[in-house]
PDB file of N, CA and C in Angstrom:
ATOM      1  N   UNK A   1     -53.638 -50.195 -16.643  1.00  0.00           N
ATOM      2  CA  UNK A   1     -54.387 -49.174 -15.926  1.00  0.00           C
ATOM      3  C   UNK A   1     -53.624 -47.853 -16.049  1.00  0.00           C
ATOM      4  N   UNK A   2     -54.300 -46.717 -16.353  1.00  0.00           N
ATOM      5  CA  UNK A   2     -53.831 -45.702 -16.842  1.00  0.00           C
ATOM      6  C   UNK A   2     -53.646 -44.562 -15.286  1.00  0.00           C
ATOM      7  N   UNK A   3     -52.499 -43.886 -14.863  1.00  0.00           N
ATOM      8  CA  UNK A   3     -52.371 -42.887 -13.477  1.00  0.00           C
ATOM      9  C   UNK A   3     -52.448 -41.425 -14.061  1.00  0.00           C
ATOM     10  N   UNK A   4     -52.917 -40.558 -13.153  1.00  0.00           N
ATOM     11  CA  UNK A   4     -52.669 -39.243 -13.962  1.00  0.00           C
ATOM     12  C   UNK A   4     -52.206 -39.035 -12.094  1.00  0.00           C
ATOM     13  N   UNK A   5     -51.338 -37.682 -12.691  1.00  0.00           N
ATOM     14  CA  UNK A   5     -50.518 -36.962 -11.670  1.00  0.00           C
ATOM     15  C   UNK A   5     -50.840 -36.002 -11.321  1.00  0.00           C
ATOM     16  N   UNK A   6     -51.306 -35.270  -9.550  1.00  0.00           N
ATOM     17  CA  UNK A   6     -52.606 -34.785  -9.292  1.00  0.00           C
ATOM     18  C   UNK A   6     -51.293 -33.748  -8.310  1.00  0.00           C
ATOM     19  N   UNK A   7     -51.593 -32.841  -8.364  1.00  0.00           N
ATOM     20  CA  UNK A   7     -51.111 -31.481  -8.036  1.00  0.00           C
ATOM     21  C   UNK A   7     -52.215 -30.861  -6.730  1.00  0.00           C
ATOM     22  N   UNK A   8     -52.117 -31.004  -5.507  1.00  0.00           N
ATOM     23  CA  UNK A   8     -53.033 -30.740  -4.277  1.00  0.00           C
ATOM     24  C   UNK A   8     -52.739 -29.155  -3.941  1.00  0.00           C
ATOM     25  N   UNK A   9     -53.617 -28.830  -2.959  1.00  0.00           N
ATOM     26  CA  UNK A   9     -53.975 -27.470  -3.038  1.00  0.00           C
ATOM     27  C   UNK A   9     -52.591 -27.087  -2.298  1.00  0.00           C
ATOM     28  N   UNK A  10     -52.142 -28.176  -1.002  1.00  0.00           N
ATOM     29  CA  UNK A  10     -50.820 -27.485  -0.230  1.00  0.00           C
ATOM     30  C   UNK A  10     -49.566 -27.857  -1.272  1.00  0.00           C
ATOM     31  N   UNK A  11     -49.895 -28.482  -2.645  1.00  0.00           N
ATOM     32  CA  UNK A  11     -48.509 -28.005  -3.232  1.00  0.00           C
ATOM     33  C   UNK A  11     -47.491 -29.571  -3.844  1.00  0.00           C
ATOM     34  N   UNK A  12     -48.430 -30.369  -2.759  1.00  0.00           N
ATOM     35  CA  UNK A  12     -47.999 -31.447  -3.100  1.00  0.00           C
ATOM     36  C   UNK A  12     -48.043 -32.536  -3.945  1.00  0.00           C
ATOM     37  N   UNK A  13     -47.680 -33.476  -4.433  1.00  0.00           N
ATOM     38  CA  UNK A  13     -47.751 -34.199  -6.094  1.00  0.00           C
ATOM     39  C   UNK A  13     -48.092 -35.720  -5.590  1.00  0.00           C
ATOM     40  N   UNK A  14     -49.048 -36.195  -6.218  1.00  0.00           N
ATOM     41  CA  UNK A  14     -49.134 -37.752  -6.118  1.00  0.00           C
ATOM     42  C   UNK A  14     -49.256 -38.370  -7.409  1.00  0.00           C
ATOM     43  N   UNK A  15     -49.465 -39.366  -7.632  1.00  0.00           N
ATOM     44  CA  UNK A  15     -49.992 -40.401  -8.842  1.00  0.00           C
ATOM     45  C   UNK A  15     -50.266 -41.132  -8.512  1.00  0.00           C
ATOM     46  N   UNK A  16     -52.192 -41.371  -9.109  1.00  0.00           N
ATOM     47  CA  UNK A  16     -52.850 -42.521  -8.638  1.00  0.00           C
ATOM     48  C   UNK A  16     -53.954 -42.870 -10.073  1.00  0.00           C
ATOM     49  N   UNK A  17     -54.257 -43.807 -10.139  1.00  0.00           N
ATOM     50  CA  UNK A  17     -55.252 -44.410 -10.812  1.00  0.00           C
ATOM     51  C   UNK A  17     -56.450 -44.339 -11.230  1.00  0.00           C
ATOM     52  N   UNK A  18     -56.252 -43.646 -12.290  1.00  0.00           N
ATOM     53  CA  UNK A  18     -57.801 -43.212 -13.153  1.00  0.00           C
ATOM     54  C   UNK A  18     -58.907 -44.218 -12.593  1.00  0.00           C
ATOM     55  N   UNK A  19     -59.902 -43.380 -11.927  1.00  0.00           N
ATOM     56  CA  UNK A  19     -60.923 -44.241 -11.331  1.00  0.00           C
ATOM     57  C   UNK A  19     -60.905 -44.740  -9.822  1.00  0.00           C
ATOM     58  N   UNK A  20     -59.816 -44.256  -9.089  1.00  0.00           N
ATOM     59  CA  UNK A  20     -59.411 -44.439  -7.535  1.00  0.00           C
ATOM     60  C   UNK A  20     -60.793 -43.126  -7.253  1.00  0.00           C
ATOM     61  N   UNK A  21     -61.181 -43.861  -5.962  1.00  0.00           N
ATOM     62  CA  UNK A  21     -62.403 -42.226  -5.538  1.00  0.00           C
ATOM     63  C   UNK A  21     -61.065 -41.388  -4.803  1.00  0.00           C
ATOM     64  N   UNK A  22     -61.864 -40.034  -4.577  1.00  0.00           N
ATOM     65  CA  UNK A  22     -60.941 -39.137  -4.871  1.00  0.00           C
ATOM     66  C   UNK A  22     -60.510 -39.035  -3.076  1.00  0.00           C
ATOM     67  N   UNK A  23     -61.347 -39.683  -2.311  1.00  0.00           N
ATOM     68  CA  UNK A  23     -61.109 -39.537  -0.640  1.00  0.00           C
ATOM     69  C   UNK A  23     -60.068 -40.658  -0.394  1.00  0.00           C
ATOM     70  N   UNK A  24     -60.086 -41.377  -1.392  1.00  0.00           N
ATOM     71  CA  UNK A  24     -58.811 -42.741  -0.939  1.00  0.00           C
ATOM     72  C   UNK A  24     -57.496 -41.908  -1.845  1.00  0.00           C
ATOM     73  N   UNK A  25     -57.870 -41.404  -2.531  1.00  0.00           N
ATOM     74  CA  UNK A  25     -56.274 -40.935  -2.971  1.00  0.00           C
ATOM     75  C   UNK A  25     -55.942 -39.683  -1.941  1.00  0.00           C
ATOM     76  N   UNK A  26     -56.912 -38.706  -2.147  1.00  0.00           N
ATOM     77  CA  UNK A  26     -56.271 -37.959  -1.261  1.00  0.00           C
ATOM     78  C   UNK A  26     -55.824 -38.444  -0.146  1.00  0.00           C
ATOM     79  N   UNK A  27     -56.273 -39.494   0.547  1.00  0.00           N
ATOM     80  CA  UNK A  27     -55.663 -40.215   1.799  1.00  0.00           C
ATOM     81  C   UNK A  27     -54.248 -40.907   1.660  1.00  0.00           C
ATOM     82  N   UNK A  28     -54.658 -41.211   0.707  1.00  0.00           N
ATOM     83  CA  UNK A  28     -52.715 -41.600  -0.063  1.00  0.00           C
ATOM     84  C   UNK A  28     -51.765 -40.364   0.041  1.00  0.00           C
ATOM     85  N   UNK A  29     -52.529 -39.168  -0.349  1.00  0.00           N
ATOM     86  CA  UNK A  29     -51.402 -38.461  -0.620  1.00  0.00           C
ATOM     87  C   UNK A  29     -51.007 -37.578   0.636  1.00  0.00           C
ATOM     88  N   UNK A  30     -51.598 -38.087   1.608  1.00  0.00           N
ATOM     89  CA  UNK A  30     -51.816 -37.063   2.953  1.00  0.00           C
ATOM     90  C   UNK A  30     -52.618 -35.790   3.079  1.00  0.00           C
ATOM     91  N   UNK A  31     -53.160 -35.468   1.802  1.00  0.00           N
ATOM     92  CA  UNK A  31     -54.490 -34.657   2.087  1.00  0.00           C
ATOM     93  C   UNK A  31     -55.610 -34.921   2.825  1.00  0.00           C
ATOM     94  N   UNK A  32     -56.057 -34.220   3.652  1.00  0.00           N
ATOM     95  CA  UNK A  32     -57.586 -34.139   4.058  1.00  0.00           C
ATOM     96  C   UNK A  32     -58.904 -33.499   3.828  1.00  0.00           C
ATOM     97  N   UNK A  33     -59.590 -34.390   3.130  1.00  0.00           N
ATOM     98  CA  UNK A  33     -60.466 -33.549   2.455  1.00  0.00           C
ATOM     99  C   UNK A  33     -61.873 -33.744   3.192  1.00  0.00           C
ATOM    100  N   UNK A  34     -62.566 -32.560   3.541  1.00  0.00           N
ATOM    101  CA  UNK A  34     -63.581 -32.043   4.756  1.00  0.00           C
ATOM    102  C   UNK A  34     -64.568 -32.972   4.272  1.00  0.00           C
ATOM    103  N   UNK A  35     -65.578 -34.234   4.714  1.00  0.00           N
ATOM    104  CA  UNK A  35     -66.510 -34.684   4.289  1.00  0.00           C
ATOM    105  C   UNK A  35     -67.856 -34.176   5.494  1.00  0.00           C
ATOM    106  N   UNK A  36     -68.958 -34.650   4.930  1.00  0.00           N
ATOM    107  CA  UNK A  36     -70.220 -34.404   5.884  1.00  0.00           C
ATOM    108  C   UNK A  36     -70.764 -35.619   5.355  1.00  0.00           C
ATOM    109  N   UNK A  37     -71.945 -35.889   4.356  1.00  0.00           N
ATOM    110  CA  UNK A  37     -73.030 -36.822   4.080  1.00  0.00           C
ATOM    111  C   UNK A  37     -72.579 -38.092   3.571  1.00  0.00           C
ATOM    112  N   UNK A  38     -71.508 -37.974   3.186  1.00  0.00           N
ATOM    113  CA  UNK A  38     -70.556 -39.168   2.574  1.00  0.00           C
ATOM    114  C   UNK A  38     -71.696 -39.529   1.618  1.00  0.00           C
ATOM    115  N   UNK A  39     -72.884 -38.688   0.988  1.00  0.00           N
ATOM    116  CA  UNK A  39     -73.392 -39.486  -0.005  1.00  0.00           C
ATOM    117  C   UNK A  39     -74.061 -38.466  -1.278  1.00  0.00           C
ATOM    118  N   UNK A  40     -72.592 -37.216  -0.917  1.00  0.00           N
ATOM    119  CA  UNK A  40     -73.038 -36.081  -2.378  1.00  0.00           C
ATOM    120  C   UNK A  40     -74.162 -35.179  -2.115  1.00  0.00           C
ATOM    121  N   UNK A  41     -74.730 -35.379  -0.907  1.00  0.00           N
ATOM    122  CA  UNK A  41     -75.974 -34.156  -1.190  1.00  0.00           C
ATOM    123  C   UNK A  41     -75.661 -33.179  -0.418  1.00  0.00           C
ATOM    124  N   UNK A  42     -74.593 -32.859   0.545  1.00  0.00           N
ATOM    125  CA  UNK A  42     -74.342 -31.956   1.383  1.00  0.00           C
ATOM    126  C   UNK A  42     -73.385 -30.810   1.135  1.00  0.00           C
ATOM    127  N   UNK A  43     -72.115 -31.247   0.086  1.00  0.00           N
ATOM    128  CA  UNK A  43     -71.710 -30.571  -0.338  1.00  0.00           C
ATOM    129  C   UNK A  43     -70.493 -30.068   0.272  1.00  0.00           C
ATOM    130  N   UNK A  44     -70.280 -30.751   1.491  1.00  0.00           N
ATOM    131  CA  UNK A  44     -68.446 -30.631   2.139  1.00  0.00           C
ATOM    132  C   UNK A  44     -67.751 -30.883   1.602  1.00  0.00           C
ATOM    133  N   UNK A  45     -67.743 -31.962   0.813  1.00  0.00           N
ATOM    134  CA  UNK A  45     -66.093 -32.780   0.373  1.00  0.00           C
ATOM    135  C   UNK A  45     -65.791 -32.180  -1.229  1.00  0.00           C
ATOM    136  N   UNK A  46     -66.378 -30.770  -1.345  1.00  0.00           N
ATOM    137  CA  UNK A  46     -66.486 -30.363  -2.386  1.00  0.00           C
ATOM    138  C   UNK A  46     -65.123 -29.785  -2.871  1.00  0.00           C
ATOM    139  N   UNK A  47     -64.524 -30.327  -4.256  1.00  0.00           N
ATOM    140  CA  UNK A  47     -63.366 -29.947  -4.461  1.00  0.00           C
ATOM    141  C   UNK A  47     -63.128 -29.187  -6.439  1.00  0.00           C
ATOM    142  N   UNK A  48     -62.539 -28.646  -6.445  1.00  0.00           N
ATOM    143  CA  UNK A  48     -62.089 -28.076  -7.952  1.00  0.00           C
ATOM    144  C   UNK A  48     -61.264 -28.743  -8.473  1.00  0.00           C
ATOM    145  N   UNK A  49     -61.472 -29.592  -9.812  1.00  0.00           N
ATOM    146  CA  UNK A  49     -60.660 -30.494 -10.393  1.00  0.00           C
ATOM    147  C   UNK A  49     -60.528 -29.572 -12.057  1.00  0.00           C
ATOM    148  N   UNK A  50     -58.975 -29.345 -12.079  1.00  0.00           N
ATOM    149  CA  UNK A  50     -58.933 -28.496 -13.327  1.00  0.00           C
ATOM    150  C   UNK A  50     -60.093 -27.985 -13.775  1.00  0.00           C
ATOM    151  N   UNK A  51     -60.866 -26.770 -12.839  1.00  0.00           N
ATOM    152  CA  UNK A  51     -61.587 -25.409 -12.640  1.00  0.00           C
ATOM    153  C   UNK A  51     -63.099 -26.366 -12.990  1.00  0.00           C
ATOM    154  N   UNK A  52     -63.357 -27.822 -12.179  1.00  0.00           N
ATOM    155  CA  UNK A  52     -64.982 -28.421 -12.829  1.00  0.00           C
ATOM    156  C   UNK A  52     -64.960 -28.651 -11.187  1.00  0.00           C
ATOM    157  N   UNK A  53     -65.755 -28.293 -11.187  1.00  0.00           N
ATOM    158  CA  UNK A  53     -66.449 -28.397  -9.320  1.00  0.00           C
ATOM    159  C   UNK A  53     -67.142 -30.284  -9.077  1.00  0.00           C
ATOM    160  N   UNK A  54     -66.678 -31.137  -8.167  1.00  0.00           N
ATOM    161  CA  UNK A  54     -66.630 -32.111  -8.067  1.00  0.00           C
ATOM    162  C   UNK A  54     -66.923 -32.363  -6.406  1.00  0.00           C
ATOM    163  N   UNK A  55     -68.273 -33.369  -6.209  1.00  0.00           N
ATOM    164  CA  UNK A  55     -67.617 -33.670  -4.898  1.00  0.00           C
ATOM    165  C   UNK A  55     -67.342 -34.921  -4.674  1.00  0.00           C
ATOM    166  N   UNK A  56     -66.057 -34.908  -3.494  1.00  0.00           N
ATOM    167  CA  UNK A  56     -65.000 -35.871  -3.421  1.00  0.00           C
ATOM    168  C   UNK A  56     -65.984 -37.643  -2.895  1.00  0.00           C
ATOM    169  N   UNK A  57     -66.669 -36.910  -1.932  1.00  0.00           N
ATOM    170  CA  UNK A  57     -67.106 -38.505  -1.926  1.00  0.00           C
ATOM    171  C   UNK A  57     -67.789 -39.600  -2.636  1.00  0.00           C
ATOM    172  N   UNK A  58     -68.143 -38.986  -3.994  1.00  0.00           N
ATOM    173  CA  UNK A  58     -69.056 -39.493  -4.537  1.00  0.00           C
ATOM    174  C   UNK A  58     -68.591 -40.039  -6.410  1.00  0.00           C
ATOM    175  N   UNK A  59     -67.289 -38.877  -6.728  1.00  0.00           N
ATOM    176  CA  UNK A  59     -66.555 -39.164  -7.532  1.00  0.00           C
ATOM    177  C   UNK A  59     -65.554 -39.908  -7.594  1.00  0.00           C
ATOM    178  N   UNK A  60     -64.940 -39.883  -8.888  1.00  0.00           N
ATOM    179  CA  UNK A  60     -63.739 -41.006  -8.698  1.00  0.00           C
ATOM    180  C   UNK A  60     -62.595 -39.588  -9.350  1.00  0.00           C
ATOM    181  N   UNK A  61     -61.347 -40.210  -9.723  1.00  0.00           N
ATOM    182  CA  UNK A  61     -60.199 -39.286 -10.435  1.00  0.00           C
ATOM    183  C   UNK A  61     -60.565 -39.634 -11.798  1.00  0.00           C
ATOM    184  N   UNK A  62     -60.655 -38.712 -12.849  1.00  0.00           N
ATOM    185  CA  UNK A  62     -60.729 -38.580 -13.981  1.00  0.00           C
ATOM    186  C   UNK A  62     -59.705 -38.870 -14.970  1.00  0.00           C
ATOM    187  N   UNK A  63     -59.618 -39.367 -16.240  1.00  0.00           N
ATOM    188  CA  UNK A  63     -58.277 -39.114 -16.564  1.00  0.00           C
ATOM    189  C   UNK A  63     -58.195 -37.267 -17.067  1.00  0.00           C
ATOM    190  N   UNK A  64     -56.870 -37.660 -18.011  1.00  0.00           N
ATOM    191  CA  UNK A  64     -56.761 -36.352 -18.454  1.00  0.00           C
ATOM    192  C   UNK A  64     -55.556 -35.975 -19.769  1.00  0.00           C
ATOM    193  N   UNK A  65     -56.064 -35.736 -20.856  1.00  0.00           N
ATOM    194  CA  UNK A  65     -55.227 -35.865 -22.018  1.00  0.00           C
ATOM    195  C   UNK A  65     -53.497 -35.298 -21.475  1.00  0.00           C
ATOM    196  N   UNK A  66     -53.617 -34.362 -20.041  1.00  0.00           N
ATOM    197  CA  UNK A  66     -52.057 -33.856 -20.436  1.00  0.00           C
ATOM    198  C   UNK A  66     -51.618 -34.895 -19.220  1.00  0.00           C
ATOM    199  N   UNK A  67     -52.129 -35.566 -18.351  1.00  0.00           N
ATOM    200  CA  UNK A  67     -52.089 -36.443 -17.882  1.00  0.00           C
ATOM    201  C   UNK A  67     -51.768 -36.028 -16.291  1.00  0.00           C
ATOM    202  N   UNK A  68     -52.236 -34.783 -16.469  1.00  0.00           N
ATOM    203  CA  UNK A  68     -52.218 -33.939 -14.809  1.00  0.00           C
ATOM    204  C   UNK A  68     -53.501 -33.221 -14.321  1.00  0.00           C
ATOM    205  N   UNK A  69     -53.626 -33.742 -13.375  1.00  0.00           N
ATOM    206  CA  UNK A  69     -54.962 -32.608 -12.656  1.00  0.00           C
ATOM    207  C   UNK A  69     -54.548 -31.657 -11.615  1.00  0.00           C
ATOM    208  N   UNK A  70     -55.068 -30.683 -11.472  1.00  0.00           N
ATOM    209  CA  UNK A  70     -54.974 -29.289 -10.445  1.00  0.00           C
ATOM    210  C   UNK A  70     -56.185 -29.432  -9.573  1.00  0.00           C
ATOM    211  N   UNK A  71     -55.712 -29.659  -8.590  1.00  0.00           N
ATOM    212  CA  UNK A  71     -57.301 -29.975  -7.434  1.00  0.00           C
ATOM    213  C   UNK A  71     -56.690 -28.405  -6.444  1.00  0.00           C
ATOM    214  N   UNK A  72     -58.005 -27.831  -6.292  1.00  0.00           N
ATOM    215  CA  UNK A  72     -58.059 -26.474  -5.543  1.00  0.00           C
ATOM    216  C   UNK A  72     -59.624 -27.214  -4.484  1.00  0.00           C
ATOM    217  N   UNK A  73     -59.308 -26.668  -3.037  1.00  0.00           N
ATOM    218  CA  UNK A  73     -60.127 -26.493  -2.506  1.00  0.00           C
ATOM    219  C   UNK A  73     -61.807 -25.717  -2.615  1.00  0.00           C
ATOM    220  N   UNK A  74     -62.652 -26.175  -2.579  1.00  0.00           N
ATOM    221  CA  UNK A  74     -63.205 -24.998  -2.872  1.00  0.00           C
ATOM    222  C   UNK A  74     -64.293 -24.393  -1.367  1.00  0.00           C
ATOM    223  N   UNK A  75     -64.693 -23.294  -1.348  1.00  0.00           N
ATOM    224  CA  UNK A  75     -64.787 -22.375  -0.219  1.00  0.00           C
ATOM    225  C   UNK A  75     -66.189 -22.488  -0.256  1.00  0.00           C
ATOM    226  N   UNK A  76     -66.840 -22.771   1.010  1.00  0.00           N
ATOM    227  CA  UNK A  76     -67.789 -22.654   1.238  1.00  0.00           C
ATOM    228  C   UNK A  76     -68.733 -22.305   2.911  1.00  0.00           C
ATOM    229  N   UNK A  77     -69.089 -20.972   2.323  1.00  0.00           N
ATOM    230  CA  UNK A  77     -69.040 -20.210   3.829  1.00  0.00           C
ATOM    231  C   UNK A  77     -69.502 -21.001   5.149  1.00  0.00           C
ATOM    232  N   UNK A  78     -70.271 -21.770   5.020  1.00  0.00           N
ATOM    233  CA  UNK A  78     -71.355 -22.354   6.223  1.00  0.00           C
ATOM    234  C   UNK A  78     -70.391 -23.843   6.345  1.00  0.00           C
ATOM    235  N   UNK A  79     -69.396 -24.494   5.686  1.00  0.00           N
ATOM    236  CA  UNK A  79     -68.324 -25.433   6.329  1.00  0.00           C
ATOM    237  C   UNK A  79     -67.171 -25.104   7.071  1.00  0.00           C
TER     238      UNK A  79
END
């Protein structure tokens, strides 16, 4: 099973498992990531995965040829 090493918005570093959803890792890594519909149509748990807009409850972690991802929060006025 292949890990890529995920770089969070406060700075901090984890490694988890290509294909972990992205609300159980961030829970691993002590991030909290804002959910609402828990089923993708609402648009809270919405996060930036090396600059591709993703939302968290519904995706998994991607791999990634350099074998690192950059997750940025992303802003959304009415959450």
């Amino acid at each position: 099973m292949s890990t890529v090493r995920i770089q969070w918005p406060d700075g901090r570093n984890s490694e988890h498992a290509v294909g972990l959803d992205w609300l159980a890792a961030a829970k691993a890594a002590g991030v909290s990531i804002p959910t609402g519909c828990m089923g993708g149509s609402c648009g809270a748990c919405e996060i930036e995965v090396n600059g591709t807009i993703v939302r968290a409850c519904i995706s998994t972690v991607p791999g990634s040829p350099s074998g690192e991802l950059q997750v940025e929060f992303s802003s959304d006025p009415y959450w």
